[in-house]
PDB file of N, CA and C in Angstrom:
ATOM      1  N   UNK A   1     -25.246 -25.207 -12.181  1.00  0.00           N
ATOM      2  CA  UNK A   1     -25.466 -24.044 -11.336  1.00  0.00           C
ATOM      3  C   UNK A   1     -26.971 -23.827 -11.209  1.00  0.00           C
ATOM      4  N   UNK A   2     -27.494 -23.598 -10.294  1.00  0.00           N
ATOM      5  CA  UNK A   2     -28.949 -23.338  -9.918  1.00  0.00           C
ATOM      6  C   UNK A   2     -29.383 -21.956 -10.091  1.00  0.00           C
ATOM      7  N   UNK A   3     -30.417 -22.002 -10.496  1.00  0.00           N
ATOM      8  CA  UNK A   3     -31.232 -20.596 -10.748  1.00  0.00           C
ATOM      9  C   UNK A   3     -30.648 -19.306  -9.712  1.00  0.00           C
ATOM     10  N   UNK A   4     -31.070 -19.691  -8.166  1.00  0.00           N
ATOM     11  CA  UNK A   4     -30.452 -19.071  -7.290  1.00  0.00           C
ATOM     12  C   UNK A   4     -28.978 -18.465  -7.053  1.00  0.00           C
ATOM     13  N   UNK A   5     -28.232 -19.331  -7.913  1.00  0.00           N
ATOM     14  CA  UNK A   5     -26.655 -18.912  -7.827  1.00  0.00           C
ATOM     15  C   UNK A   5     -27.111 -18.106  -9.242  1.00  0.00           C
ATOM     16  N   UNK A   6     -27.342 -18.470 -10.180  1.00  0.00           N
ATOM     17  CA  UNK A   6     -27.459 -17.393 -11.344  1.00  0.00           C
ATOM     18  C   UNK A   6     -28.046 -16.329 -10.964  1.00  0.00           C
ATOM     19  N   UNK A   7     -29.297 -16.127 -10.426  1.00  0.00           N
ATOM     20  CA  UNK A   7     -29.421 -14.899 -10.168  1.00  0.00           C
ATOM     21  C   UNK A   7     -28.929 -13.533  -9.335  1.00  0.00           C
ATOM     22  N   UNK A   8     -27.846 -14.313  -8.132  1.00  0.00           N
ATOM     23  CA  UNK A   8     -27.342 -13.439  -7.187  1.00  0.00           C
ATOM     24  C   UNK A   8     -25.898 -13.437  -8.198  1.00  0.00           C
ATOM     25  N   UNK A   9     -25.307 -13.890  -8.983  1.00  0.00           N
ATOM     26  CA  UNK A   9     -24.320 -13.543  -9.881  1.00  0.00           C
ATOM     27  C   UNK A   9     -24.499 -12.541 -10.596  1.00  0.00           C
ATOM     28  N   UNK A  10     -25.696 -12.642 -11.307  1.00  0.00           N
ATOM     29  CA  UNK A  10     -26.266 -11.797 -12.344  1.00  0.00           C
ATOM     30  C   UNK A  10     -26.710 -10.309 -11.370  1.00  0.00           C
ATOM     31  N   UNK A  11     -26.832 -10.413 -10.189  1.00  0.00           N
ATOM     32  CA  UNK A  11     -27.044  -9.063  -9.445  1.00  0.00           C
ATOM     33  C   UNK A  11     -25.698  -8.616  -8.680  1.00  0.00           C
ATOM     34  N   UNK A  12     -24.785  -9.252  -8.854  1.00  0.00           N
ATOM     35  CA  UNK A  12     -23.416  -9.046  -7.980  1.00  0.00           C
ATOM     36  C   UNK A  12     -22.698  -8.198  -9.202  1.00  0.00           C
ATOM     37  N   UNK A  13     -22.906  -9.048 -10.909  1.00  0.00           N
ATOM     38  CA  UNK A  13     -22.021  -8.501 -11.698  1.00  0.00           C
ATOM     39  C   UNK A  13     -22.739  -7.037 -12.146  1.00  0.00           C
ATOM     40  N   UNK A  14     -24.220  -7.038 -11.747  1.00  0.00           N
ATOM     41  CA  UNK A  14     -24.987  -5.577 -12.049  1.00  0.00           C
ATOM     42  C   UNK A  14     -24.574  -4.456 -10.891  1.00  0.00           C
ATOM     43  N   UNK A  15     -24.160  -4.808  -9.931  1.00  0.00           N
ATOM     44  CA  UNK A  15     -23.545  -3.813  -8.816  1.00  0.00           C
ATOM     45  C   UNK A  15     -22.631  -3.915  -9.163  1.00  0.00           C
ATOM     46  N   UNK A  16     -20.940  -4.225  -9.429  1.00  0.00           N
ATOM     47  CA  UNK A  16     -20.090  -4.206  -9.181  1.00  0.00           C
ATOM     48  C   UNK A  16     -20.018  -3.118 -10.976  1.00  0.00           C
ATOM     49  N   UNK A  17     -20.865  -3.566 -11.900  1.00  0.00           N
ATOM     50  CA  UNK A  17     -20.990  -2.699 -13.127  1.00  0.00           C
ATOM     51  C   UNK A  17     -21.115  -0.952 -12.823  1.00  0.00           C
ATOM     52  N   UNK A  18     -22.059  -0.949 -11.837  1.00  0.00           N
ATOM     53  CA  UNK A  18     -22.384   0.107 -11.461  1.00  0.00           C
ATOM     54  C   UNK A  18     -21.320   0.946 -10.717  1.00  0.00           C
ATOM     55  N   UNK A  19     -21.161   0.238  -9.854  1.00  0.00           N
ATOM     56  CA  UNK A  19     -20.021   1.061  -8.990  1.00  0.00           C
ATOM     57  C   UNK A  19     -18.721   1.272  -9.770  1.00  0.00           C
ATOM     58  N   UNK A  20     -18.713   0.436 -10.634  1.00  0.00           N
ATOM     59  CA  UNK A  20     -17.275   0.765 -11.569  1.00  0.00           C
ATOM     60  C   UNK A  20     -17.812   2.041 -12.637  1.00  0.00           C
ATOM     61  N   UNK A  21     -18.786   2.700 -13.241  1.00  0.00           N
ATOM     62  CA  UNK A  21     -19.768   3.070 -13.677  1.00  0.00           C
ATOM     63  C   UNK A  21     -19.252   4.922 -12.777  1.00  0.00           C
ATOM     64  N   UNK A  22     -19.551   4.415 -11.121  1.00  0.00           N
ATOM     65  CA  UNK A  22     -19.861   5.586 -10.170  1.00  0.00           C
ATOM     66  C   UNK A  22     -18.158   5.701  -9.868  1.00  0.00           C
ATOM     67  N   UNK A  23     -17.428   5.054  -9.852  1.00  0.00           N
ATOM     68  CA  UNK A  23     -16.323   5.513  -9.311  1.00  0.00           C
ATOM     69  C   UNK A  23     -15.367   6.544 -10.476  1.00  0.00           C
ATOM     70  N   UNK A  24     -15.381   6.054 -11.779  1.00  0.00           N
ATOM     71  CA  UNK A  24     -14.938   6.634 -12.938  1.00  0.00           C
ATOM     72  C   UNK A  24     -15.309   7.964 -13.383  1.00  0.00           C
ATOM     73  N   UNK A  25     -16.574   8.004 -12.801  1.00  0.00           N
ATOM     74  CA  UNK A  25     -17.332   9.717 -12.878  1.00  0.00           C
ATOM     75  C   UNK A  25     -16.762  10.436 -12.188  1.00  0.00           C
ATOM     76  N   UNK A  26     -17.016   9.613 -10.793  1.00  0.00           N
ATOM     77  CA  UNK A  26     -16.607  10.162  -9.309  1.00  0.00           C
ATOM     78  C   UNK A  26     -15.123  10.724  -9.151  1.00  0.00           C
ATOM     79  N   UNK A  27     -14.175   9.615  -9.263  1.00  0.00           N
ATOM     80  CA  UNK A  27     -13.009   9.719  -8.603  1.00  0.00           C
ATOM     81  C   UNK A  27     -11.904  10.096 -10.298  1.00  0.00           C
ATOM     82  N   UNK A  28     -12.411   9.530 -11.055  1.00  0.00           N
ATOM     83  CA  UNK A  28     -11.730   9.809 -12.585  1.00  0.00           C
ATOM     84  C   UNK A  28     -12.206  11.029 -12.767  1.00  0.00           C
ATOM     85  N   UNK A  29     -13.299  11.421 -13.416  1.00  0.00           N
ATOM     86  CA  UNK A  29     -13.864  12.622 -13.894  1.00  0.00           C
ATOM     87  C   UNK A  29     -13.485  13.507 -13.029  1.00  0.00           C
ATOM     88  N   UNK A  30     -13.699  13.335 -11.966  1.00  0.00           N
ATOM     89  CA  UNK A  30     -14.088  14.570 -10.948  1.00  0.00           C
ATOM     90  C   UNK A  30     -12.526  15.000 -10.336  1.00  0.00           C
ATOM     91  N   UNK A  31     -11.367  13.868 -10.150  1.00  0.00           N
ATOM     92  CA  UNK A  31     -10.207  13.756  -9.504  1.00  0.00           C
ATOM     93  C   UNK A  31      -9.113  13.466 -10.685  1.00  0.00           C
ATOM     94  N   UNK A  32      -8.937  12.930 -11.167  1.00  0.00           N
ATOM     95  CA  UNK A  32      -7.496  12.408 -11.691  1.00  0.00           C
ATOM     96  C   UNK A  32      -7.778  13.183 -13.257  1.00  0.00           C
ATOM     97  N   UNK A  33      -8.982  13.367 -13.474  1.00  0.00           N
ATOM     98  CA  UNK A  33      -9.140  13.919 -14.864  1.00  0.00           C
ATOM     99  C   UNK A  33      -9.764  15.700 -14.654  1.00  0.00           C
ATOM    100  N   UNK A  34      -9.614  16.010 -13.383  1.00  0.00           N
ATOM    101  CA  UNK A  34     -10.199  17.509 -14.195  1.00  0.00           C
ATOM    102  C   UNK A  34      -9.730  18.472 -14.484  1.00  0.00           C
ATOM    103  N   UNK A  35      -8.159  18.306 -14.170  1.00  0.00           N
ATOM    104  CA  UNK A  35      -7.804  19.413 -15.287  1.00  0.00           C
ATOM    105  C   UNK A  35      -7.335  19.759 -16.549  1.00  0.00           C
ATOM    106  N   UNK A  36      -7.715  18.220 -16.881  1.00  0.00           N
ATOM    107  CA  UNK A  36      -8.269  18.297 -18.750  1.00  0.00           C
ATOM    108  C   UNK A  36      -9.561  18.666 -19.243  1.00  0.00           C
ATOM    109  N   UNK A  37     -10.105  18.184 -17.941  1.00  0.00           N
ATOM    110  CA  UNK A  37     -11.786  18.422 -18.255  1.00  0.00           C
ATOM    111  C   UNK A  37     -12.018  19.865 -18.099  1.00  0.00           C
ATOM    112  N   UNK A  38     -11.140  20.485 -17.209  1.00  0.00           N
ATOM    113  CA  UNK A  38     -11.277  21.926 -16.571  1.00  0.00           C
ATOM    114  C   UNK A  38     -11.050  22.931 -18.100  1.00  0.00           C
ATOM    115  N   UNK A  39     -10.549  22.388 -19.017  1.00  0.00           N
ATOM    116  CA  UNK A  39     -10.621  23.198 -20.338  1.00  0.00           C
ATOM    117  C   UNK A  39     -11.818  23.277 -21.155  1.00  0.00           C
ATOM    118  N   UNK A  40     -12.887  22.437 -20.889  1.00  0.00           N
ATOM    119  CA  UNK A  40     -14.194  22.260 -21.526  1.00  0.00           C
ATOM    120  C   UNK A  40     -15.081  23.036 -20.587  1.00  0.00           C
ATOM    121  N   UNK A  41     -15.729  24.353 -21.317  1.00  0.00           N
ATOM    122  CA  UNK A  41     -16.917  24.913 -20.550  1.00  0.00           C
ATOM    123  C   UNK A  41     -18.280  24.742 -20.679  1.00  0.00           C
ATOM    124  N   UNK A  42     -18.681  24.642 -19.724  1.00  0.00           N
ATOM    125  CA  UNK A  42     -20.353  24.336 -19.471  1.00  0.00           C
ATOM    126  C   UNK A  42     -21.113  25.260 -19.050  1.00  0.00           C
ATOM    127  N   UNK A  43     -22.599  25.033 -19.485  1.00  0.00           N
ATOM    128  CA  UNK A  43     -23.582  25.716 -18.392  1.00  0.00           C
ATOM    129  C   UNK A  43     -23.189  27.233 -18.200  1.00  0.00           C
ATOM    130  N   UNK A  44     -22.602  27.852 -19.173  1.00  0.00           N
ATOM    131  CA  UNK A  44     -22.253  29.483 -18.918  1.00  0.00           C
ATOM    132  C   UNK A  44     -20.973  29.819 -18.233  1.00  0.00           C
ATOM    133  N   UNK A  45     -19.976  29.047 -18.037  1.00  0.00           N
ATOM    134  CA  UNK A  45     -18.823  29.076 -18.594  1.00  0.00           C
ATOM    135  C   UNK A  45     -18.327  28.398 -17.118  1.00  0.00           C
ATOM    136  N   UNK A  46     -18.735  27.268 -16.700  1.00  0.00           N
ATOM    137  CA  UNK A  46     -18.107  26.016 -15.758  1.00  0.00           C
ATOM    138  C   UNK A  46     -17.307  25.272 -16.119  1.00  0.00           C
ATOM    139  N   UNK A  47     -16.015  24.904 -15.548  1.00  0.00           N
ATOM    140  CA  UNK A  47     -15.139  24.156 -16.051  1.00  0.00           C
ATOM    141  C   UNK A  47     -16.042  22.643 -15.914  1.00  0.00           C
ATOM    142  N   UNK A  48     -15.742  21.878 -16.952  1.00  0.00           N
ATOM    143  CA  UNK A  48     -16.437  20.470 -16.822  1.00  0.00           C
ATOM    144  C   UNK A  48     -16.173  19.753 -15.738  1.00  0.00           C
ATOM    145  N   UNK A  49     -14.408  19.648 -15.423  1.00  0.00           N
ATOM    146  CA  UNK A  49     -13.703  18.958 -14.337  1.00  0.00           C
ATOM    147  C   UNK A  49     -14.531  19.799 -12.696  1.00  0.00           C
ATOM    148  N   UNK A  50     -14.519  21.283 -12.795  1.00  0.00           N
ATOM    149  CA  UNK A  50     -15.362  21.503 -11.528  1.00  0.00           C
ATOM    150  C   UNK A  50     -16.509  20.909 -11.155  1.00  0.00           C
ATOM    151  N   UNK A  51     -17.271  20.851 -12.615  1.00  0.00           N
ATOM    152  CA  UNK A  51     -18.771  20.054 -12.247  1.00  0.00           C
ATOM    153  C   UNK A  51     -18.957  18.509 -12.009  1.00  0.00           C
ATOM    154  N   UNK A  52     -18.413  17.920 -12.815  1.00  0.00           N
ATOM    155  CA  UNK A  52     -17.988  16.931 -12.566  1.00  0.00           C
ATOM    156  C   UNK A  52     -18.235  16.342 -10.764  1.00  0.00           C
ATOM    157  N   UNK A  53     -16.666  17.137 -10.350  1.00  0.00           N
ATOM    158  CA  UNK A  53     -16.508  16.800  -8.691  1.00  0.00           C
ATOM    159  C   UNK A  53     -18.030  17.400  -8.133  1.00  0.00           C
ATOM    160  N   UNK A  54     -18.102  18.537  -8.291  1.00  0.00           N
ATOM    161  CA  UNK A  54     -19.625  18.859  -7.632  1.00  0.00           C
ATOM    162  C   UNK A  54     -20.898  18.514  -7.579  1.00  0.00           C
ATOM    163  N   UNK A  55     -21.298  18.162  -8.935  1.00  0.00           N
ATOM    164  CA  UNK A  55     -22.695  17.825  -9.465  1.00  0.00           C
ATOM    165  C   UNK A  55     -22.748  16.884 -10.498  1.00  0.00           C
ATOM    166  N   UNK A  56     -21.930  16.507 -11.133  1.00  0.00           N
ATOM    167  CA  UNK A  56     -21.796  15.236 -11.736  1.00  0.00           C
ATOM    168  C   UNK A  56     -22.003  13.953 -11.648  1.00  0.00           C
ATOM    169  N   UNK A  57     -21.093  14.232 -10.293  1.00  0.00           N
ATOM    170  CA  UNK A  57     -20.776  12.468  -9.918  1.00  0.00           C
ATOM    171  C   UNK A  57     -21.835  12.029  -9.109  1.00  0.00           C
ATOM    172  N   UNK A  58     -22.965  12.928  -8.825  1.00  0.00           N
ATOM    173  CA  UNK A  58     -24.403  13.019  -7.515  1.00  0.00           C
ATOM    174  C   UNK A  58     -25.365  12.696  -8.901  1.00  0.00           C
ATOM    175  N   UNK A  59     -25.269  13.252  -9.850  1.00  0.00           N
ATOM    176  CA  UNK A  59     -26.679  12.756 -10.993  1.00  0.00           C
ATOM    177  C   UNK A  59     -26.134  11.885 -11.542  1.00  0.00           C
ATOM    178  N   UNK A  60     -24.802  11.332 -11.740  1.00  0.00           N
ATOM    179  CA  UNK A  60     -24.867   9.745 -12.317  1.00  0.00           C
ATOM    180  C   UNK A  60     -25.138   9.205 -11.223  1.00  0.00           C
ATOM    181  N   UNK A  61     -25.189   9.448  -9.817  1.00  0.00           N
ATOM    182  CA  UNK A  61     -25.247   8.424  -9.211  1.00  0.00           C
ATOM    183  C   UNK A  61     -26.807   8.476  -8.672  1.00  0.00           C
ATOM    184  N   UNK A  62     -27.408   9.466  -8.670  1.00  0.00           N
ATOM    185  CA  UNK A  62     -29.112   8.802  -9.345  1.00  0.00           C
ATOM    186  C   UNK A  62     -29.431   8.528 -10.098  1.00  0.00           C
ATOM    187  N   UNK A  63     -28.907   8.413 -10.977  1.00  0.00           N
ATOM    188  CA  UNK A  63     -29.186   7.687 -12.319  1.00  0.00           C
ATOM    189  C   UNK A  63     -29.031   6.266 -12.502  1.00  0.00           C
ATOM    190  N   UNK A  64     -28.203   5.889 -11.586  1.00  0.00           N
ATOM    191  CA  UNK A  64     -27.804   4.630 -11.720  1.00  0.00           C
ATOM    192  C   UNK A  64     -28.550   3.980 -10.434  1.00  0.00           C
ATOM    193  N   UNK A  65     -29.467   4.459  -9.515  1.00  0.00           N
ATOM    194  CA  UNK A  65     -30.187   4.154  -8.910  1.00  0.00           C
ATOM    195  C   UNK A  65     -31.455   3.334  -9.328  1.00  0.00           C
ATOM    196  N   UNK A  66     -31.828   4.781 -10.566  1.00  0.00           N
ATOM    197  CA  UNK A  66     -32.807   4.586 -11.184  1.00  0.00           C
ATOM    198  C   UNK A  66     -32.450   3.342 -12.318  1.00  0.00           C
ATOM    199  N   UNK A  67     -31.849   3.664 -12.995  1.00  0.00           N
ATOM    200  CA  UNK A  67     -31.265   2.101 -13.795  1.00  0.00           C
ATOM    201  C   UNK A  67     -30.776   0.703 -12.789  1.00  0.00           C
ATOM    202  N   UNK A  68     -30.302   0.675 -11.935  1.00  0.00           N
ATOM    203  CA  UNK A  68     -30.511  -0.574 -10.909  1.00  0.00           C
ATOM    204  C   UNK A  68     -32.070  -1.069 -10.810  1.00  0.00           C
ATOM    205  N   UNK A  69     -32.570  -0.565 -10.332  1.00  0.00           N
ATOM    206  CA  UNK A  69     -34.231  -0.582  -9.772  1.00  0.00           C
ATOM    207  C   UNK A  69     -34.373  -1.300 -11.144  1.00  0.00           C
ATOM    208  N   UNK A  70     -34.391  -0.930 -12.158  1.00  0.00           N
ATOM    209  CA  UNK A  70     -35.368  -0.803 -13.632  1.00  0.00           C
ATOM    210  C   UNK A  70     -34.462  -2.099 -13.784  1.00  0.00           C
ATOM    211  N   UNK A  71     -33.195  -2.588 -13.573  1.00  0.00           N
ATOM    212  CA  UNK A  71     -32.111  -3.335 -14.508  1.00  0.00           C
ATOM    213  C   UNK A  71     -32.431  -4.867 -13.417  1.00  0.00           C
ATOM    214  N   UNK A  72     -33.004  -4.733 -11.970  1.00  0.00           N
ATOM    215  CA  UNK A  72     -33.197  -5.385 -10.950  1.00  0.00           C
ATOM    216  C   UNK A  72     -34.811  -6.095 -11.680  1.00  0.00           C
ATOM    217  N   UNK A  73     -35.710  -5.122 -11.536  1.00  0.00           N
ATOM    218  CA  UNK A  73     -37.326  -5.614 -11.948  1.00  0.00           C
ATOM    219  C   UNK A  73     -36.635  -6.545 -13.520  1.00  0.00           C
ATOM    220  N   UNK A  74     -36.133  -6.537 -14.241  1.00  0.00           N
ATOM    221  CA  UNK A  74     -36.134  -7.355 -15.641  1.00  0.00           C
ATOM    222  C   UNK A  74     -35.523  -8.351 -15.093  1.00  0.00           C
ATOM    223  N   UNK A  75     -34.815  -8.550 -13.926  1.00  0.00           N
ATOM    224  CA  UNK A  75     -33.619  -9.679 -13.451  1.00  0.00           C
ATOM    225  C   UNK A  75     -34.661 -10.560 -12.798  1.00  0.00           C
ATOM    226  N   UNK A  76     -35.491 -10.518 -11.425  1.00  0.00           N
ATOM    227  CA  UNK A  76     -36.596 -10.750 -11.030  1.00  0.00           C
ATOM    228  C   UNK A  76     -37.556 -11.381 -11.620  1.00  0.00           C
ATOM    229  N   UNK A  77     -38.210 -10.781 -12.798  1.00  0.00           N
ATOM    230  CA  UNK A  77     -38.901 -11.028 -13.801  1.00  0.00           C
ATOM    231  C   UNK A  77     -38.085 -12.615 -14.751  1.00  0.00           C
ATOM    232  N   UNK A  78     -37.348 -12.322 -14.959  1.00  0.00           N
ATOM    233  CA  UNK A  78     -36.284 -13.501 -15.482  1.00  0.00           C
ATOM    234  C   UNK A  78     -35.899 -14.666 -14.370  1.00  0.00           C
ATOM    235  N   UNK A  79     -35.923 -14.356 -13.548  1.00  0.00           N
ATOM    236  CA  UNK A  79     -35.975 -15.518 -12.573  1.00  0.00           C
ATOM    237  C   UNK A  79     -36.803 -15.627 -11.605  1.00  0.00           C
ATOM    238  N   UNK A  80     -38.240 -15.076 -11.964  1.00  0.00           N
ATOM    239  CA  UNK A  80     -39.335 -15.544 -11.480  1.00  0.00           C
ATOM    240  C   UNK A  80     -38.947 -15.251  -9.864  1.00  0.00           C
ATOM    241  N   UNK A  81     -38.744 -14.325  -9.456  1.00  0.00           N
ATOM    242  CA  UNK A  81     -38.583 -13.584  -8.362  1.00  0.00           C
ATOM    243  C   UNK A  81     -39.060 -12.553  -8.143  1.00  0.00           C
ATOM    244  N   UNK A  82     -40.126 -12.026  -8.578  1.00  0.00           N
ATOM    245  CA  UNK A  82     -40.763 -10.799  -8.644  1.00  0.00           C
ATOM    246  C   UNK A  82     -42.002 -10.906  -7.782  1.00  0.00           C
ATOM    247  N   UNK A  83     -42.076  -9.478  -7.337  1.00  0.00           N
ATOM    248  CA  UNK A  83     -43.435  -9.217  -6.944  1.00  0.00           C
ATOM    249  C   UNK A  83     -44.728  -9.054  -7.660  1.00  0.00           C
ATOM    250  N   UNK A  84     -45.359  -9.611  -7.444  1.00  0.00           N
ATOM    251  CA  UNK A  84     -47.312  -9.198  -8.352  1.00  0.00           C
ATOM    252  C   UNK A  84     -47.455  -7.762  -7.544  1.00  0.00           C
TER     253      UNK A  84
END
């Protein structure tokens, strides 16, 4: 296998990590799980499962922006694909 196939593997299995990552917050946390979560209070007395769907699933998913970017530059760097 060539460098080139390793590296678009190694960035296919880092997205597909992620989005499995964003959907579990998203659609688990926020949908199929919150009204278990809806018994845990937050932030001055928010059900977790409400926040979750509202504001949850929007800061993991900058977060994982920010960890792509950061998880992308070490991938780059490793296969000599980077910018100076």
């Amino acid at each position: 296998m060539s460098d080139a196939q390793k590296y678009w593997q190694a960035n296919i299995r880092l997205v597909i990590g992620c989005l499995i990552v964003w959907f579990v917050v998203s659609f688990g946390f926020g949908i199929l799980l919150a009204e278990q979560l809806n018994s845990i209070r937050i932030l001055g007395g928010y059900p977790l499962g409400f926040w979750f769907a509202q504001q949850g699933s929007i800061y993991t998913f900058v977060a994982l922006i920010f960890f792509y970017a950061w998880r992308m530059n070490q991938l780059d760097r490793k296969f000599n694909v980077h910018e100076d």
